[in-house]
PDB file of N, CA and C in Angstrom:
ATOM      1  N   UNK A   1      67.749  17.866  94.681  1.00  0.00           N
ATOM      2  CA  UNK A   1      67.532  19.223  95.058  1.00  0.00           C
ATOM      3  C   UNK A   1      67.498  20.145  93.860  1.00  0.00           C
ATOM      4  N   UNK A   2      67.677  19.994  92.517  1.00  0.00           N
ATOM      5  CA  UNK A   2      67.404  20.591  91.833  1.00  0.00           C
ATOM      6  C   UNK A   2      66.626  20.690  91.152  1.00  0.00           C
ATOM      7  N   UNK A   3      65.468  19.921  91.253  1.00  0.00           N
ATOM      8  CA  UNK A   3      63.947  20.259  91.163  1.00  0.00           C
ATOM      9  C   UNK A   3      63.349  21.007  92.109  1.00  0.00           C
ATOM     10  N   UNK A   4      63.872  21.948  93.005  1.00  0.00           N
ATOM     11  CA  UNK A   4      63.599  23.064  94.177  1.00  0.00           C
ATOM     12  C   UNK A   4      63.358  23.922  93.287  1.00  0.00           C
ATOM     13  N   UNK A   5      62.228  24.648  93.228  1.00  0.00           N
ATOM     14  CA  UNK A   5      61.727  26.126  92.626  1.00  0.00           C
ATOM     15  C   UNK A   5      61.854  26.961  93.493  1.00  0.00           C
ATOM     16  N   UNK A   6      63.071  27.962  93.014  1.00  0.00           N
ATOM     17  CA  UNK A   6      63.013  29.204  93.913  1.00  0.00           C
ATOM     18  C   UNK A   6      61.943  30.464  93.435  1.00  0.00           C
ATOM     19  N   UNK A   7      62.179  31.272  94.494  1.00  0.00           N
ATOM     20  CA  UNK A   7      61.138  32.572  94.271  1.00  0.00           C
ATOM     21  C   UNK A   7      61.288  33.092  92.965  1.00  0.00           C
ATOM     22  N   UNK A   8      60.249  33.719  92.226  1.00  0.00           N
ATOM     23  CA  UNK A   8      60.338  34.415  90.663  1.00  0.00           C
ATOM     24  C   UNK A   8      60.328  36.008  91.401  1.00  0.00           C
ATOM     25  N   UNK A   9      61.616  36.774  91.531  1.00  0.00           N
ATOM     26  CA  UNK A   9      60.654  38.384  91.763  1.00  0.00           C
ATOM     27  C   UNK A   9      60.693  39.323  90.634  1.00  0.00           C
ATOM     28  N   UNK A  10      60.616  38.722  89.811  1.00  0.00           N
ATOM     29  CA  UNK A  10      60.857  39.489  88.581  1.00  0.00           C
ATOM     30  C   UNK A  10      60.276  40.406  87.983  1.00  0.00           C
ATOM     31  N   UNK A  11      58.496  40.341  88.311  1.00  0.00           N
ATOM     32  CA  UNK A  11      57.607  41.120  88.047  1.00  0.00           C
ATOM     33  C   UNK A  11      57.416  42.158  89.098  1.00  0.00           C
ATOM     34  N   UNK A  12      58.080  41.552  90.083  1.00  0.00           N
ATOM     35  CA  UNK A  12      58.034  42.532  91.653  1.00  0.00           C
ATOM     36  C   UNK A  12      58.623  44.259  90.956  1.00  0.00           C
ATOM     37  N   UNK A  13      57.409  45.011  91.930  1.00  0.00           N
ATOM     38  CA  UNK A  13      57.894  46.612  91.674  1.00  0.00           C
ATOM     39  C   UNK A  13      57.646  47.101  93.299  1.00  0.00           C
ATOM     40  N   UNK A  14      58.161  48.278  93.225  1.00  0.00           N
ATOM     41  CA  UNK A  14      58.198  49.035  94.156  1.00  0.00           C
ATOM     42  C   UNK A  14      58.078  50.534  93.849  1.00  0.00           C
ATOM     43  N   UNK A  15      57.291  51.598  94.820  1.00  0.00           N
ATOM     44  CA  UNK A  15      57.719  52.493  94.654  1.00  0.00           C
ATOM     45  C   UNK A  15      57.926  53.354  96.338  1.00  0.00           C
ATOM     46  N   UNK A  16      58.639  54.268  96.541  1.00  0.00           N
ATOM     47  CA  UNK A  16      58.847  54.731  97.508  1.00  0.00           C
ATOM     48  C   UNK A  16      58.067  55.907  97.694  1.00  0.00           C
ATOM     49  N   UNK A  17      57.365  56.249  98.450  1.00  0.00           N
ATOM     50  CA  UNK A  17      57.017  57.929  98.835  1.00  0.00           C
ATOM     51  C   UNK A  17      57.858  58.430  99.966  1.00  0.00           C
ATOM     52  N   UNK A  18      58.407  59.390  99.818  1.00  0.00           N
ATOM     53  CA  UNK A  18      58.870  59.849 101.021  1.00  0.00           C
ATOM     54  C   UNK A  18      58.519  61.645 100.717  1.00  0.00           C
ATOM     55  N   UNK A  19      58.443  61.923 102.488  1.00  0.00           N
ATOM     56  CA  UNK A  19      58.270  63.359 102.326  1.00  0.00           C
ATOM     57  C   UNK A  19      59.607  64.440 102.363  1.00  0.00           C
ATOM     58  N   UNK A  20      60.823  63.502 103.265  1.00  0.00           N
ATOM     59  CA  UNK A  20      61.862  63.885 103.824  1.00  0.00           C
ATOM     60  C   UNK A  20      62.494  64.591 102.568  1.00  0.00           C
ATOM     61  N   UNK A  21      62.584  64.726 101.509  1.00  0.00           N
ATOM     62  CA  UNK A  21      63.200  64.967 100.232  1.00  0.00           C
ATOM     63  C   UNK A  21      62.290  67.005  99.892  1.00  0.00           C
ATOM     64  N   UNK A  22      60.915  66.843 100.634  1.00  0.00           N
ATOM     65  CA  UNK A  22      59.932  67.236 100.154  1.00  0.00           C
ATOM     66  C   UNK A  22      59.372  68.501 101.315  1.00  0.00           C
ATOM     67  N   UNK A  23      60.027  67.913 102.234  1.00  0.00           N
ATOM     68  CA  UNK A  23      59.617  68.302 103.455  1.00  0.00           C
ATOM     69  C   UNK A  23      59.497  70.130 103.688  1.00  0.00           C
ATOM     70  N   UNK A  24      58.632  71.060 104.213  1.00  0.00           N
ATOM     71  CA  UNK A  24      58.687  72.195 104.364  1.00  0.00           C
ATOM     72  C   UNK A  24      59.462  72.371 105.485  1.00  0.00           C
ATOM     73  N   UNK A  25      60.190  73.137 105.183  1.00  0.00           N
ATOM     74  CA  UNK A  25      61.243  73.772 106.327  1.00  0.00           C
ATOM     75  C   UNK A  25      60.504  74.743 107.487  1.00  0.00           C
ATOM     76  N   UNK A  26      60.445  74.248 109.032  1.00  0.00           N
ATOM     77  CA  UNK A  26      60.057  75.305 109.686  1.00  0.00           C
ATOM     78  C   UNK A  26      60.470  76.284 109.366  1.00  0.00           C
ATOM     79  N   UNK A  27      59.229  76.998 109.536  1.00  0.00           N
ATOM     80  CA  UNK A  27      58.956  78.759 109.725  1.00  0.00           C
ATOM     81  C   UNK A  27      59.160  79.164 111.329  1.00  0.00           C
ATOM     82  N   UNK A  28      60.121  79.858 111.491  1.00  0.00           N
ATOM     83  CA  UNK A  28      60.400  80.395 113.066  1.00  0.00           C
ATOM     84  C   UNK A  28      60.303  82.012 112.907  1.00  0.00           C
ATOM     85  N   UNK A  29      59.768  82.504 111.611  1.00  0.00           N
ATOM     86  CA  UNK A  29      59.650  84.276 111.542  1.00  0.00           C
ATOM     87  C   UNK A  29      58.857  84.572 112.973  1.00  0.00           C
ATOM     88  N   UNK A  30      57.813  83.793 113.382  1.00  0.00           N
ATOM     89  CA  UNK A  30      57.211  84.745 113.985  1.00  0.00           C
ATOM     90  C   UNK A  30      57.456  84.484 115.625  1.00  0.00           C
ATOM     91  N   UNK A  31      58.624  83.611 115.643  1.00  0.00           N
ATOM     92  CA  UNK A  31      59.309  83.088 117.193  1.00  0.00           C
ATOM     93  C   UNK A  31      59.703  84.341 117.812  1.00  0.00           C
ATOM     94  N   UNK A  32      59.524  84.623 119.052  1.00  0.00           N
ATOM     95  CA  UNK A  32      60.039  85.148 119.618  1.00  0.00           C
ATOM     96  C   UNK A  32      60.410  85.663 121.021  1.00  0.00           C
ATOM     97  N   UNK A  33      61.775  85.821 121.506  1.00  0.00           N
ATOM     98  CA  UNK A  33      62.267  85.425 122.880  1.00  0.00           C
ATOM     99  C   UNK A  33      62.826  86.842 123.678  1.00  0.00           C
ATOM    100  N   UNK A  34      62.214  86.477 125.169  1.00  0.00           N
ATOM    101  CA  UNK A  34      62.745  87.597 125.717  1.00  0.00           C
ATOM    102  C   UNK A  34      63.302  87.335 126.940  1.00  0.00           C
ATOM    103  N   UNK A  35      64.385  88.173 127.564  1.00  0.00           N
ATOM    104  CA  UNK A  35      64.774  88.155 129.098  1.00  0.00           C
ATOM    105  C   UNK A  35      64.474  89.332 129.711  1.00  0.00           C
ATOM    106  N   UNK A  36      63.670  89.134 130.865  1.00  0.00           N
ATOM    107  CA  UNK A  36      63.560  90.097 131.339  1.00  0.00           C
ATOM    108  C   UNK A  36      64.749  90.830 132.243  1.00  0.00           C
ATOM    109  N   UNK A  37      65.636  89.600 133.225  1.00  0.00           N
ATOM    110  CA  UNK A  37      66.743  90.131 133.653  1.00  0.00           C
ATOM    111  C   UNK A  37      67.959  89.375 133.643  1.00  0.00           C
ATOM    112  N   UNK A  38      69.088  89.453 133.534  1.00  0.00           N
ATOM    113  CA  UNK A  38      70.083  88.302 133.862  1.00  0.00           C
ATOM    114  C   UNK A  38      71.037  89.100 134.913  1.00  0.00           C
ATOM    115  N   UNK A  39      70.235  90.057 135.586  1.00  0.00           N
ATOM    116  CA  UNK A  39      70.813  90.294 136.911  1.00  0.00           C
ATOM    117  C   UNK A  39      71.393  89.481 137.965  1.00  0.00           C
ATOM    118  N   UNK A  40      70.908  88.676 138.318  1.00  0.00           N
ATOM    119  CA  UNK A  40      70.932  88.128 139.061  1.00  0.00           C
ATOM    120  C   UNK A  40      72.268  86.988 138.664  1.00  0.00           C
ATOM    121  N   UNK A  41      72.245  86.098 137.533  1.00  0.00           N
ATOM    122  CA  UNK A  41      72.733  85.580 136.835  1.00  0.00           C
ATOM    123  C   UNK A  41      74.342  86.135 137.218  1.00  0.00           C
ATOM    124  N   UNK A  42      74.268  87.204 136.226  1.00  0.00           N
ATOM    125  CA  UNK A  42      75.544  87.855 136.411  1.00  0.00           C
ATOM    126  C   UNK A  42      76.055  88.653 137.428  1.00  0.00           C
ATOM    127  N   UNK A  43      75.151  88.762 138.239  1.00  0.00           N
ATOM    128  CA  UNK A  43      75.863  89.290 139.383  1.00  0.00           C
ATOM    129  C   UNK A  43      75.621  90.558 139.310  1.00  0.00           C
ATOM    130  N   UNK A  44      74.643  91.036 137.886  1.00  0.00           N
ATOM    131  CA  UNK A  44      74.611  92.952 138.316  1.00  0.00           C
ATOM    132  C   UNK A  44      73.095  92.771 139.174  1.00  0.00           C
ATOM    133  N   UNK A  45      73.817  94.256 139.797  1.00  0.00           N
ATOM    134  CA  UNK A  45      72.539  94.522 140.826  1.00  0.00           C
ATOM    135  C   UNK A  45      72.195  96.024 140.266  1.00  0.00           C
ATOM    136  N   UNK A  46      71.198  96.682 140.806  1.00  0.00           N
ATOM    137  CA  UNK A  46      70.171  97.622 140.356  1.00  0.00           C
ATOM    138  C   UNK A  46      70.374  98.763 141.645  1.00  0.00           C
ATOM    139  N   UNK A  47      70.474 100.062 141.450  1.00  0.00           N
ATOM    140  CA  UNK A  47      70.811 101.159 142.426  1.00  0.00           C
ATOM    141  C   UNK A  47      69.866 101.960 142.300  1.00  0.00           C
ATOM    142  N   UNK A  48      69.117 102.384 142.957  1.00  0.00           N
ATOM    143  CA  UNK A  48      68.259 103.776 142.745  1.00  0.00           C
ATOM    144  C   UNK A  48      68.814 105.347 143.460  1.00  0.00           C
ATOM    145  N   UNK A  49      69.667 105.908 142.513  1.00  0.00           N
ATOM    146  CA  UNK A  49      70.568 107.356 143.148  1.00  0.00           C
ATOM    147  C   UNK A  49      69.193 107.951 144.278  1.00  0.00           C
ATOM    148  N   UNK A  50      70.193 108.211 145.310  1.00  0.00           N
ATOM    149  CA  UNK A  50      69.867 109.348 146.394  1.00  0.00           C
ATOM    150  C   UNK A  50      70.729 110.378 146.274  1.00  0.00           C
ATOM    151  N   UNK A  51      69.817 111.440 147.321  1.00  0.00           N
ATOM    152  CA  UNK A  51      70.268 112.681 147.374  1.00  0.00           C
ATOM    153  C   UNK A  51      71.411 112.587 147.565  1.00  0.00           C
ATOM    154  N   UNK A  52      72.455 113.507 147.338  1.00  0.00           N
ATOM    155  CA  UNK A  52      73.661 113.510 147.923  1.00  0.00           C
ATOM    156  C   UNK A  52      74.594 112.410 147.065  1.00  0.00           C
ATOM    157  N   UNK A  53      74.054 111.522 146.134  1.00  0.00           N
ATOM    158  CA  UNK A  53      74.855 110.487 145.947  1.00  0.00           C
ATOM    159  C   UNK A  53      75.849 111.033 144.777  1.00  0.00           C
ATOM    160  N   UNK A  54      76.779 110.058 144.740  1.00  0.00           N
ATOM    161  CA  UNK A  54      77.747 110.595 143.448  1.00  0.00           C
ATOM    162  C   UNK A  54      77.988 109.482 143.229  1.00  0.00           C
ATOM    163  N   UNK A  55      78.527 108.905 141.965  1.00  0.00           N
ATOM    164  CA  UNK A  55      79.243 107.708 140.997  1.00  0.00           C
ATOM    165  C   UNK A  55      80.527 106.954 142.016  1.00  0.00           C
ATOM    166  N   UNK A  56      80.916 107.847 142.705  1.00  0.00           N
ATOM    167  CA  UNK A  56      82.306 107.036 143.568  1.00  0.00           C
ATOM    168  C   UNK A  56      81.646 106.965 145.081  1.00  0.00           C
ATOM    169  N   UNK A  57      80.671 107.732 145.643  1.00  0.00           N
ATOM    170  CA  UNK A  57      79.953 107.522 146.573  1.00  0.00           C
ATOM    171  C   UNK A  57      79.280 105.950 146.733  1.00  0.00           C
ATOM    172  N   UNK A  58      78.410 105.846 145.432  1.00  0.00           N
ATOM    173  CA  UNK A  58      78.060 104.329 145.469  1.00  0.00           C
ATOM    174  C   UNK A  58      78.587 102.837 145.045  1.00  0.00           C
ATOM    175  N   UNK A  59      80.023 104.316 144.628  1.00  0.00           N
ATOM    176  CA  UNK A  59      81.032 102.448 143.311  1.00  0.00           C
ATOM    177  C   UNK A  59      81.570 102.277 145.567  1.00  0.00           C
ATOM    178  N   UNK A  60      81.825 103.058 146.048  1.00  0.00           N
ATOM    179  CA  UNK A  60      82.459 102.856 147.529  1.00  0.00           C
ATOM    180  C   UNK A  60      81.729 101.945 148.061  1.00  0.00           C
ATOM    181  N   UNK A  61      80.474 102.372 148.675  1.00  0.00           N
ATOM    182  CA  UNK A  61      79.178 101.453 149.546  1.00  0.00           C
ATOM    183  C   UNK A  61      79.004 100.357 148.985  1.00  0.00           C
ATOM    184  N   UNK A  62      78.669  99.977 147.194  1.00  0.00           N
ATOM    185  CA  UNK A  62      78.983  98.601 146.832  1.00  0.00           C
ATOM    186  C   UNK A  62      79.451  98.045 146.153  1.00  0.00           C
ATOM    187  N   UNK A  63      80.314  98.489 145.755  1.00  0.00           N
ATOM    188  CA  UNK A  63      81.688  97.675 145.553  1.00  0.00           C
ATOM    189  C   UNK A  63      82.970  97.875 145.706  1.00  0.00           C
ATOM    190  N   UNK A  64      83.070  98.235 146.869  1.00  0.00           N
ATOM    191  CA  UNK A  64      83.932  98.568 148.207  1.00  0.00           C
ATOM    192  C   UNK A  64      85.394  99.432 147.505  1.00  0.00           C
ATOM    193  N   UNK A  65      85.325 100.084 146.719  1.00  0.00           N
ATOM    194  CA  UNK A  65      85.990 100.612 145.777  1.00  0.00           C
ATOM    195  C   UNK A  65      85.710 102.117 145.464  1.00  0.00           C
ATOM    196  N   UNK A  66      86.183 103.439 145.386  1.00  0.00           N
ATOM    197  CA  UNK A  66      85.214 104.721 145.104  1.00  0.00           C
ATOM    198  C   UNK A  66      85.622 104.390 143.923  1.00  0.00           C
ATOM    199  N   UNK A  67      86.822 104.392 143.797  1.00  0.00           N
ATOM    200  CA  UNK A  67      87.394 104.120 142.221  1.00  0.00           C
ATOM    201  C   UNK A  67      86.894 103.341 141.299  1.00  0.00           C
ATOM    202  N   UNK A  68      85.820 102.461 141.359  1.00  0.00           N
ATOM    203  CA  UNK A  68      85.068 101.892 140.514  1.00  0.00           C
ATOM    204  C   UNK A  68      83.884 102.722 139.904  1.00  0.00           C
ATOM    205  N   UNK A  69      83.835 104.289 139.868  1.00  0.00           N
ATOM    206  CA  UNK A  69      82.514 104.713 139.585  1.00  0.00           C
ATOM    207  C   UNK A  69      82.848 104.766 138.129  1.00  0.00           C
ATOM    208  N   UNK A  70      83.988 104.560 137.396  1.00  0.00           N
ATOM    209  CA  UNK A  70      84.353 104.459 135.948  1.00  0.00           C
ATOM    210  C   UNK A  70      83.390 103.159 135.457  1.00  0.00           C
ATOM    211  N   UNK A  71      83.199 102.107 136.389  1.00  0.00           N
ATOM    212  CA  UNK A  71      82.643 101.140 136.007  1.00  0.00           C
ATOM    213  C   UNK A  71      81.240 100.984 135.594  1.00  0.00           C
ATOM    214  N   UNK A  72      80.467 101.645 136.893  1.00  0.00           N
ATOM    215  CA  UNK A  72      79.820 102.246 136.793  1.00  0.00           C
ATOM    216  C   UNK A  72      79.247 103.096 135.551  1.00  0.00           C
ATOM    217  N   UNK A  73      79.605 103.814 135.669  1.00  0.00           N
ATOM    218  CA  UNK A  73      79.453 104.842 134.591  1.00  0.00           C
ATOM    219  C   UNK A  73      79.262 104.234 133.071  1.00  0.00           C
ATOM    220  N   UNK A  74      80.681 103.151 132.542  1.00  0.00           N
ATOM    221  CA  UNK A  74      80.282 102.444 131.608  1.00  0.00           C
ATOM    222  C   UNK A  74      79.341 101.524 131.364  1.00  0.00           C
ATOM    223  N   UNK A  75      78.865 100.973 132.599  1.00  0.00           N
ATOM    224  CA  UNK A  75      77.754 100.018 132.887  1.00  0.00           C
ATOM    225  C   UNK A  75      76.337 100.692 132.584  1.00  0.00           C
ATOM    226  N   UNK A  76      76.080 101.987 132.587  1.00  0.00           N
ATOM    227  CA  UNK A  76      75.124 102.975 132.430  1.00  0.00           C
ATOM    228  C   UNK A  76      75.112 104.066 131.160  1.00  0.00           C
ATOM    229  N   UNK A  77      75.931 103.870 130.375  1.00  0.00           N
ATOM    230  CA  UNK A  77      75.896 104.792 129.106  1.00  0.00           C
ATOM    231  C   UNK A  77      74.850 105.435 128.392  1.00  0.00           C
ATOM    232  N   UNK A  78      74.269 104.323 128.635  1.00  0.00           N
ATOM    233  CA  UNK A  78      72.811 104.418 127.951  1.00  0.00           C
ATOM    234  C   UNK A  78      71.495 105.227 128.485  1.00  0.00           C
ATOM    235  N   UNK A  79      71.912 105.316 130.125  1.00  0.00           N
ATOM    236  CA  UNK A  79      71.106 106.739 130.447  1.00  0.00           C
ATOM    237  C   UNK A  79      72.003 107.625 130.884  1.00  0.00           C
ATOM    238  N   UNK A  80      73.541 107.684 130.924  1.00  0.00           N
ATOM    239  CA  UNK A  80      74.055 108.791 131.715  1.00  0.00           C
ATOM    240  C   UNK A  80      75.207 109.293 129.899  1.00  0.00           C
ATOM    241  N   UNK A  81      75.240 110.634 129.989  1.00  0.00           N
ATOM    242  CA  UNK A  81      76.596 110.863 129.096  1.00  0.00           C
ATOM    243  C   UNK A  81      77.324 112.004 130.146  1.00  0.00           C
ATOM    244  N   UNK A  82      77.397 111.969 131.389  1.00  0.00           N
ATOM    245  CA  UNK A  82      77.961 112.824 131.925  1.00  0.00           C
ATOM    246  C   UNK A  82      78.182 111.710 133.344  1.00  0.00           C
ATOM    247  N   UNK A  83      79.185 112.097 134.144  1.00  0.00           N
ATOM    248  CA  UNK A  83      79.614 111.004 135.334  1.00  0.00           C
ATOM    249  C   UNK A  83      79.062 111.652 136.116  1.00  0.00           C
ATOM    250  N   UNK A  84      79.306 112.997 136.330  1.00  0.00           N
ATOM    251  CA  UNK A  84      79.138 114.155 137.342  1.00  0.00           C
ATOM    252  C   UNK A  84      77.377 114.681 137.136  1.00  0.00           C
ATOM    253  N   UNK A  85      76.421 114.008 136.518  1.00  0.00           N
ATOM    254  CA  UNK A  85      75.155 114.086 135.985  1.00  0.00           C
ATOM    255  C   UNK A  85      74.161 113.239 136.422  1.00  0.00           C
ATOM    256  N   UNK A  86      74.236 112.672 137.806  1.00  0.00           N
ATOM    257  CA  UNK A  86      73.072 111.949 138.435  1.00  0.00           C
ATOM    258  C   UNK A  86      72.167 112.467 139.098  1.00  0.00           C
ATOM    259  N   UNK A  87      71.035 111.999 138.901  1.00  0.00           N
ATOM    260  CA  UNK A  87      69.796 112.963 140.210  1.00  0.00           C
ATOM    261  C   UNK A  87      69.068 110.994 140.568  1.00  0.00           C
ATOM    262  N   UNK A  88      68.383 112.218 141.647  1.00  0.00           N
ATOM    263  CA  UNK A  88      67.753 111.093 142.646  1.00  0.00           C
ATOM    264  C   UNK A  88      66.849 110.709 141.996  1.00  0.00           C
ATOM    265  N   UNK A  89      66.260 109.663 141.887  1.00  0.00           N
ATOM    266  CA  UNK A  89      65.430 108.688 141.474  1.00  0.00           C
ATOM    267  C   UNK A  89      65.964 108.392 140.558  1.00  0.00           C
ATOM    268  N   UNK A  90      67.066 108.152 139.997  1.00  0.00           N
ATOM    269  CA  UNK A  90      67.489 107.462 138.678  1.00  0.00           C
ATOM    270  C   UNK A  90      67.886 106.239 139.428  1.00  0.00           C
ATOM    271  N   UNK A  91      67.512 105.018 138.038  1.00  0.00           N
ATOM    272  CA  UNK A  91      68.021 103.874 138.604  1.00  0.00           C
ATOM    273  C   UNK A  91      69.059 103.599 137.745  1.00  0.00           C
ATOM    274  N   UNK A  92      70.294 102.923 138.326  1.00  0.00           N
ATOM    275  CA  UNK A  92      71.672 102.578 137.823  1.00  0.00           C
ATOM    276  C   UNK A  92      72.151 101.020 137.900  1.00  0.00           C
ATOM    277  N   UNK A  93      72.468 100.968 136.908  1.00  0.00           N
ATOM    278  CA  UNK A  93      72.951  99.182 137.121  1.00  0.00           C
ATOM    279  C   UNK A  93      73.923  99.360 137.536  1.00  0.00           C
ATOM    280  N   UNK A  94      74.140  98.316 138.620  1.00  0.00           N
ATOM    281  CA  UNK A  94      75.737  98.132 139.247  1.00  0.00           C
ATOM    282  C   UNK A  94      76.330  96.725 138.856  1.00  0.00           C
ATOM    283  N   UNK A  95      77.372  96.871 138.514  1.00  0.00           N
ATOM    284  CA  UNK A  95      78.353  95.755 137.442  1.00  0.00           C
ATOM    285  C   UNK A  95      78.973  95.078 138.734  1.00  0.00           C
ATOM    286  N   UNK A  96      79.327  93.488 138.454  1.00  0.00           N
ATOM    287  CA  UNK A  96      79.287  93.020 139.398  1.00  0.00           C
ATOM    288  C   UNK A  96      81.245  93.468 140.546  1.00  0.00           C
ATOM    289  N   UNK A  97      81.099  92.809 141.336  1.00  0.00           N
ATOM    290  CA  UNK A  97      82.592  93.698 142.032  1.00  0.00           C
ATOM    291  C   UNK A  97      83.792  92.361 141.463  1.00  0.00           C
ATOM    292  N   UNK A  98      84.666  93.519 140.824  1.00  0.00           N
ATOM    293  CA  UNK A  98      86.121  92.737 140.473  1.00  0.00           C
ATOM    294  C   UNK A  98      86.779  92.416 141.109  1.00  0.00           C
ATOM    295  N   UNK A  99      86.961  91.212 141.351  1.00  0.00           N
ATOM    296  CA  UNK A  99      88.597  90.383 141.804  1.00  0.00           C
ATOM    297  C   UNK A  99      88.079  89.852 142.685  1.00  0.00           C
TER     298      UNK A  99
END
């Protein structure tokens, strides 16, 4: 058995390409995502003030509470800066009912 010639790899080369080293990093600048509501999701619902209505009038009817029109109110900042400052046709988000 020792006149068996094994393999010569001596002249053997290699080279590797790889891109992974090289690779361009997605571009996501021009991604972009929207929700239209997560009402539903979270449980807020949407009010459109009537005549006559007030902030503890509707925290009462839905969400069985008058005393919730604080909630209210914070739930809406963004179109109301007055509590005592609603007119009809405004629409109001209603925050969902606690406990």
């Amino acid at each position: 058995m020792s006149n068996d010639k094994k393999a010569d790899f001596s002249d053997v080369t290699s080279t590797v390409d790889s891109t992974a080293a090289v690779a361009p990093k997605a571009d996501f600048s021009d991604v972009t995502a929207r929700v239209d509501s997560t009402a539903q999701i979270a449980g807020e619902q949407q009010y459109t003030v009537q005549k006559g209505d007030s902030l503890s009038r509707i925290a009462k009817h839905l969400l069985g509470d008058a005393n919730a029109w604080k909630q209210i109110f914070e739930a809406n900042r963004d179109v109301l800066s007055d509590p005592d400052k609603i007119f009809p046709g405004q629409t109001l988000k209603i925050p969902p009912r606690q406990g």
